[in-house]
PDB file of N, CA and C in Angstrom:
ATOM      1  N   UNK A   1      -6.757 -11.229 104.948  1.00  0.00           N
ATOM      2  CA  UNK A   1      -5.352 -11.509 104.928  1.00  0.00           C
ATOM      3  C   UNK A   1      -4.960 -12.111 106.267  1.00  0.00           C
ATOM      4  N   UNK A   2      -4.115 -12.747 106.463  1.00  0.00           N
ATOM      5  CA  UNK A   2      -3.361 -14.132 107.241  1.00  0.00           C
ATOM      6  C   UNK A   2      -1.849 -13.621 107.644  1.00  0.00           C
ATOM      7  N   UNK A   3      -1.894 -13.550 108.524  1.00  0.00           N
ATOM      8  CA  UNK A   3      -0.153 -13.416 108.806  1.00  0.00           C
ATOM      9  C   UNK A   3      -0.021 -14.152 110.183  1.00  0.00           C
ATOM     10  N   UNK A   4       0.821 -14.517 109.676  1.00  0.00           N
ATOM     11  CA  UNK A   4       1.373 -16.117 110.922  1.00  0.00           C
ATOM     12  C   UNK A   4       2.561 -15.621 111.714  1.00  0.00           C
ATOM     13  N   UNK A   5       2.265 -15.499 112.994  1.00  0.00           N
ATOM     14  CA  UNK A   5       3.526 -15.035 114.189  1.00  0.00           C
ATOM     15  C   UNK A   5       3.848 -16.242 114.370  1.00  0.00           C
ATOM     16  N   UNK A   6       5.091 -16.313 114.457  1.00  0.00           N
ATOM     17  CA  UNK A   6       5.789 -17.202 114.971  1.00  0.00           C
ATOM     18  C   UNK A   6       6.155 -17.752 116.012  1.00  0.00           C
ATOM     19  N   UNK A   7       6.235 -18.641 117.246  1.00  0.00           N
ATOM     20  CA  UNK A   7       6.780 -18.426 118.882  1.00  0.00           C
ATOM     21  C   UNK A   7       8.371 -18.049 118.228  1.00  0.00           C
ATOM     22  N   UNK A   8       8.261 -16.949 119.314  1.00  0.00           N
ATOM     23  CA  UNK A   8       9.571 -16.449 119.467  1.00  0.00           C
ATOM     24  C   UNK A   8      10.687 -15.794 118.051  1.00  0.00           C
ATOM     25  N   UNK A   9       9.437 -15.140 117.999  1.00  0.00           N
ATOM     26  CA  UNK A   9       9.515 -14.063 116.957  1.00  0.00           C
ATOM     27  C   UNK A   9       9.938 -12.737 117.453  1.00  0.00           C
ATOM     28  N   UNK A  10      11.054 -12.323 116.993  1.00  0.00           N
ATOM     29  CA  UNK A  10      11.781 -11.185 117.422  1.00  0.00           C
ATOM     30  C   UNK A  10      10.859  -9.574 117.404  1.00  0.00           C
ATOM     31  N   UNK A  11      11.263  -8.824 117.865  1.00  0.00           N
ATOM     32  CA  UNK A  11      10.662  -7.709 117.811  1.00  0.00           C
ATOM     33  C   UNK A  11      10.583  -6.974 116.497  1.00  0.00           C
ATOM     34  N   UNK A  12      11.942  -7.080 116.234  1.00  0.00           N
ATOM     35  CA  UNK A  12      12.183  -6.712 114.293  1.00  0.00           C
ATOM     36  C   UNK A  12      11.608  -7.253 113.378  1.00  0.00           C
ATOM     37  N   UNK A  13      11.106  -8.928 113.760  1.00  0.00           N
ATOM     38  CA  UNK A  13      10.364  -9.507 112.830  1.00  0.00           C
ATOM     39  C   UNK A  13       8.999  -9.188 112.652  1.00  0.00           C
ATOM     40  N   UNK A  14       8.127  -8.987 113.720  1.00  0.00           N
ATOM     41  CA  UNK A  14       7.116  -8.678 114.121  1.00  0.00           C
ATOM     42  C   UNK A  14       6.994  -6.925 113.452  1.00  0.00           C
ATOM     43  N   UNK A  15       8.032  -5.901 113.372  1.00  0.00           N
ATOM     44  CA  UNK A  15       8.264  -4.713 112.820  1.00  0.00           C
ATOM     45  C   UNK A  15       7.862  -4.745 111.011  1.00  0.00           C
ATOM     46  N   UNK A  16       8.910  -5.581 110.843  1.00  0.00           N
ATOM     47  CA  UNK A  16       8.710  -6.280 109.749  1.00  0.00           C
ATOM     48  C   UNK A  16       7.384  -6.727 108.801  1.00  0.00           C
ATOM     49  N   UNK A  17       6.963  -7.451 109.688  1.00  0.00           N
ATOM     50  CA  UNK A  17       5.468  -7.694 109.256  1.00  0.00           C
ATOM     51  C   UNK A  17       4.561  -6.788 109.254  1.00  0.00           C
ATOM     52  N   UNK A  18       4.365  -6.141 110.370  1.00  0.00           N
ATOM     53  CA  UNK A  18       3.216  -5.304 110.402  1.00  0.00           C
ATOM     54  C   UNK A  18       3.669  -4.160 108.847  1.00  0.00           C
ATOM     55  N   UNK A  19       4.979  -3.509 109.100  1.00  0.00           N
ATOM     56  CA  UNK A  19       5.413  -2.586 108.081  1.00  0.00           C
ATOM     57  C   UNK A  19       4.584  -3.464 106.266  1.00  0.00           C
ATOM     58  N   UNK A  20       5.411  -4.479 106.070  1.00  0.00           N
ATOM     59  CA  UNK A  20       4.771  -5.244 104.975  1.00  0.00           C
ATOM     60  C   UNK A  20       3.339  -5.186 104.861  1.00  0.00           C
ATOM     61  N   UNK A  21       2.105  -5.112 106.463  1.00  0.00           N
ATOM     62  CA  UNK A  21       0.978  -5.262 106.225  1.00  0.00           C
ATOM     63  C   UNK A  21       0.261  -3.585 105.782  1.00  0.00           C
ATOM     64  N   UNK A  22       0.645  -2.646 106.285  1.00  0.00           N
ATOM     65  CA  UNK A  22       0.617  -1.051 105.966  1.00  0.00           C
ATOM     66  C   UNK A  22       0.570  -0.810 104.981  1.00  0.00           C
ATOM     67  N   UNK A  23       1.781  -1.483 103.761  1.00  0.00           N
ATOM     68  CA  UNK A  23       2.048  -1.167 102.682  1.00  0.00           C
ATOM     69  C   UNK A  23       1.136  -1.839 101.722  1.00  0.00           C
ATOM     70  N   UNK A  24       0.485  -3.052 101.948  1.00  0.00           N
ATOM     71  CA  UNK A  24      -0.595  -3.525 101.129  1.00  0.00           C
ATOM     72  C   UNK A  24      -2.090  -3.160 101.285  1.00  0.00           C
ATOM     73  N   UNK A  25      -2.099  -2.331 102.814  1.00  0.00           N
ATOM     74  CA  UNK A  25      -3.390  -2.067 102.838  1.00  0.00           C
ATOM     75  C   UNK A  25      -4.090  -0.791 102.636  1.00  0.00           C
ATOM     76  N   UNK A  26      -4.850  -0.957 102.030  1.00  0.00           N
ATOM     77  CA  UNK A  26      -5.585   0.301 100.966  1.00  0.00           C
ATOM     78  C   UNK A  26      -6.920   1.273 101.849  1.00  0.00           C
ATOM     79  N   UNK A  27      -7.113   1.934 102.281  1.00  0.00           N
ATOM     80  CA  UNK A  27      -8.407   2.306 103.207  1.00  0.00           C
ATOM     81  C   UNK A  27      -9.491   2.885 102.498  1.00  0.00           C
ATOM     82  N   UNK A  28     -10.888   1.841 102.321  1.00  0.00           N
ATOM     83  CA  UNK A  28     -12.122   2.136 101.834  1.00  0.00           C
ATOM     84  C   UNK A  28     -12.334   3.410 101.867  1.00  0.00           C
ATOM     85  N   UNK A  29     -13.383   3.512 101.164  1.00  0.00           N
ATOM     86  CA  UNK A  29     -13.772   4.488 101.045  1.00  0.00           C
ATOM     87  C   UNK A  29     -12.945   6.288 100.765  1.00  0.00           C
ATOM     88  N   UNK A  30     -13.918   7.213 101.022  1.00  0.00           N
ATOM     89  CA  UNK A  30     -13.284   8.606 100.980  1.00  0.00           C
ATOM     90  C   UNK A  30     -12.677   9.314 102.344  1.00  0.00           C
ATOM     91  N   UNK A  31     -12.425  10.109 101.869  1.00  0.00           N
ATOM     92  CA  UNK A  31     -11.554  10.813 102.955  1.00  0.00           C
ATOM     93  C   UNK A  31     -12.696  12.123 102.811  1.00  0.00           C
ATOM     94  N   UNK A  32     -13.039  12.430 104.373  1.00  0.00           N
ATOM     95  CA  UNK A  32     -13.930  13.180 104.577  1.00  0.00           C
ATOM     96  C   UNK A  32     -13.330  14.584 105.168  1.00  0.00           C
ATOM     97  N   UNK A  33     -12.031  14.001 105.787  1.00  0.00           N
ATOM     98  CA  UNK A  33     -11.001  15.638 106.167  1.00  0.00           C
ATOM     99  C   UNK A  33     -11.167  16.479 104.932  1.00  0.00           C
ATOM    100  N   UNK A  34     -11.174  16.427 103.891  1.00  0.00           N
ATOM    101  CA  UNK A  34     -11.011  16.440 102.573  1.00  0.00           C
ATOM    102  C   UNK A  34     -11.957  17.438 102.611  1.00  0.00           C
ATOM    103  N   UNK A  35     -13.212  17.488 103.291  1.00  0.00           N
ATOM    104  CA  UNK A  35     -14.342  18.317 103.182  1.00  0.00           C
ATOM    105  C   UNK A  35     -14.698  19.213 104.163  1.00  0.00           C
ATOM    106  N   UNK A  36     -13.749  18.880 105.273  1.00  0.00           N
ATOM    107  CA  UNK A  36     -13.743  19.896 106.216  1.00  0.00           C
ATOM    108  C   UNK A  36     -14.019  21.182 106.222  1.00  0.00           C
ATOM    109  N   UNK A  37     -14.839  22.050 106.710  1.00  0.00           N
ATOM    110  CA  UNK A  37     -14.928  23.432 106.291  1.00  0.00           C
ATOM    111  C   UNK A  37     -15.319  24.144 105.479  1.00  0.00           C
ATOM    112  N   UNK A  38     -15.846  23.460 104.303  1.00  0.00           N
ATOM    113  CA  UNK A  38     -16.103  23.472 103.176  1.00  0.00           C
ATOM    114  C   UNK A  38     -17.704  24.383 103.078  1.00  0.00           C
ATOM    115  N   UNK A  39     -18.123  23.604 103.792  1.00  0.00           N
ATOM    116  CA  UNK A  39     -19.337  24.317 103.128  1.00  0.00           C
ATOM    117  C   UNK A  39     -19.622  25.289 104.994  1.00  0.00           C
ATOM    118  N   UNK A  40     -20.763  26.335 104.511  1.00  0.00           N
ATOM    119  CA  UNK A  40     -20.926  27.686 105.377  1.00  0.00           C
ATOM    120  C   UNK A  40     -22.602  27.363 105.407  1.00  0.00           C
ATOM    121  N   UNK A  41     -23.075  27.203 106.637  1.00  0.00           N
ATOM    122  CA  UNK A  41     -24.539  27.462 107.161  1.00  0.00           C
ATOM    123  C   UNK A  41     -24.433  28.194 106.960  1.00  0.00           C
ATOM    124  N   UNK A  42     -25.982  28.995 107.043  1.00  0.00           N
ATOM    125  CA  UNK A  42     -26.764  30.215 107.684  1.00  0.00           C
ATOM    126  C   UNK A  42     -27.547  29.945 109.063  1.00  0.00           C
ATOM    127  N   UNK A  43     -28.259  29.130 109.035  1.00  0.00           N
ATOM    128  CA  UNK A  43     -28.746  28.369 110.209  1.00  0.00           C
ATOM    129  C   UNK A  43     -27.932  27.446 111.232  1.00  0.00           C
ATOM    130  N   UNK A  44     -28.190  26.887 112.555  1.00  0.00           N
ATOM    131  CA  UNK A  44     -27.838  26.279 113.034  1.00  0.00           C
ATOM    132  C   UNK A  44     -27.826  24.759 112.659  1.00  0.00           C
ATOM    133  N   UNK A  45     -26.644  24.093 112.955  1.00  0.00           N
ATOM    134  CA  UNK A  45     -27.106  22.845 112.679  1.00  0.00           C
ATOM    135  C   UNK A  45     -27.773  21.555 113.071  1.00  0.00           C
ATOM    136  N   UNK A  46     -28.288  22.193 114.264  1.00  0.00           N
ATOM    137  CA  UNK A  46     -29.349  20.985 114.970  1.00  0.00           C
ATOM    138  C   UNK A  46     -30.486  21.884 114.848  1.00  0.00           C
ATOM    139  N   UNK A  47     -31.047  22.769 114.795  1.00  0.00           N
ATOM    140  CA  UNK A  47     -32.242  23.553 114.152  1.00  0.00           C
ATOM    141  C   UNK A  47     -31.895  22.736 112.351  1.00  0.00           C
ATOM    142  N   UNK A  48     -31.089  22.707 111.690  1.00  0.00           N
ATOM    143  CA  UNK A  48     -30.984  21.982 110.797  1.00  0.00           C
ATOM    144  C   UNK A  48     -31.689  20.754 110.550  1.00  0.00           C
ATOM    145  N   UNK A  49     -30.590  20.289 110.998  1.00  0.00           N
ATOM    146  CA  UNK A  49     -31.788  18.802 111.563  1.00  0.00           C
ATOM    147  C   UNK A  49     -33.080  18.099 112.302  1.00  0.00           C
ATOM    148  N   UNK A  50     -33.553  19.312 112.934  1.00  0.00           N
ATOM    149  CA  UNK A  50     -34.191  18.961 113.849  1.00  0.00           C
ATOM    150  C   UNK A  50     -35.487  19.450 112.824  1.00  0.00           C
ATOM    151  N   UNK A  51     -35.408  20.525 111.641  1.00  0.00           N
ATOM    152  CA  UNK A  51     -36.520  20.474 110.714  1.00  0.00           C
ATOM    153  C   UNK A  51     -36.753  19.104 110.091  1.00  0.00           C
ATOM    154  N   UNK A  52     -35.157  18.925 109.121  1.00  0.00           N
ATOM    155  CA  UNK A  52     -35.256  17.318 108.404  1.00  0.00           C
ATOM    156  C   UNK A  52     -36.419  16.460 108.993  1.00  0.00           C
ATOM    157  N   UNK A  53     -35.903  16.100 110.141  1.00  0.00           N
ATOM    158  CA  UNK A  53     -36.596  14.891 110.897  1.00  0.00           C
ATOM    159  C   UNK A  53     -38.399  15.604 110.961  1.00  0.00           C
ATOM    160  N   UNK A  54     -38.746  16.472 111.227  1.00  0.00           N
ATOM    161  CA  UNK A  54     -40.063  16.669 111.411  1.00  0.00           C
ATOM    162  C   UNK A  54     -40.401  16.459 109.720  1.00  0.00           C
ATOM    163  N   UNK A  55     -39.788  16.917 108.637  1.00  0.00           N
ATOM    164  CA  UNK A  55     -40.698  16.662 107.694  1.00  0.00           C
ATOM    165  C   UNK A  55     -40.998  14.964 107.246  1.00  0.00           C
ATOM    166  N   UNK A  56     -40.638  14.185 107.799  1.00  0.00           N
ATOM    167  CA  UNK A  56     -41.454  12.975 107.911  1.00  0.00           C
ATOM    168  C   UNK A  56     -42.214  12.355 108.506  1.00  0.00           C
ATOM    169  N   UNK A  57     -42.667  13.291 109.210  1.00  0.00           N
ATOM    170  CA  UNK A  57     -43.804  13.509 110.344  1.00  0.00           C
ATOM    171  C   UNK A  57     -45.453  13.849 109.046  1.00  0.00           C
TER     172      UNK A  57
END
C-alpha cells in the first residue's frame, strides 16, 4: 500500500491518514499472548532444550 504526503500537509491530515492506514491493516498471523501461561513444565526450560538439540547428535 501507497500513501502520498503531500508538501505541506497539515498535522491533522497526516492524523488522518495514518488513522485510515490502522483501520485497513490486518496483522498476520496469531496472537501468541493468547498462549501465555498456558502450559506448566516439570523440567527446566533450557535443560529442555538443551536435550532437544543433543538428540540430533
Amino acid at each position: 500500500m501507497v500513501t502520498i504526503l503531500k508538501k505541506g500537509a497539515t498535522k491533522k491530515n497526516i492524523t488522518k491518514l495514518l488513522e485510515k492506514l490502522m483501520k485497513e491493516f490486518k496483522p498476520s498471523g496469531i496472537d501468541v499472548y493468547e498462549y501465555l501461561g498456558k502450559i506448566k513444565l516439570k523440567d527446566d526450560p533450557i535443560a529442555i532444550q538443551k536435550e532437544l538439540r543433543n538428540e540430533w547428535e
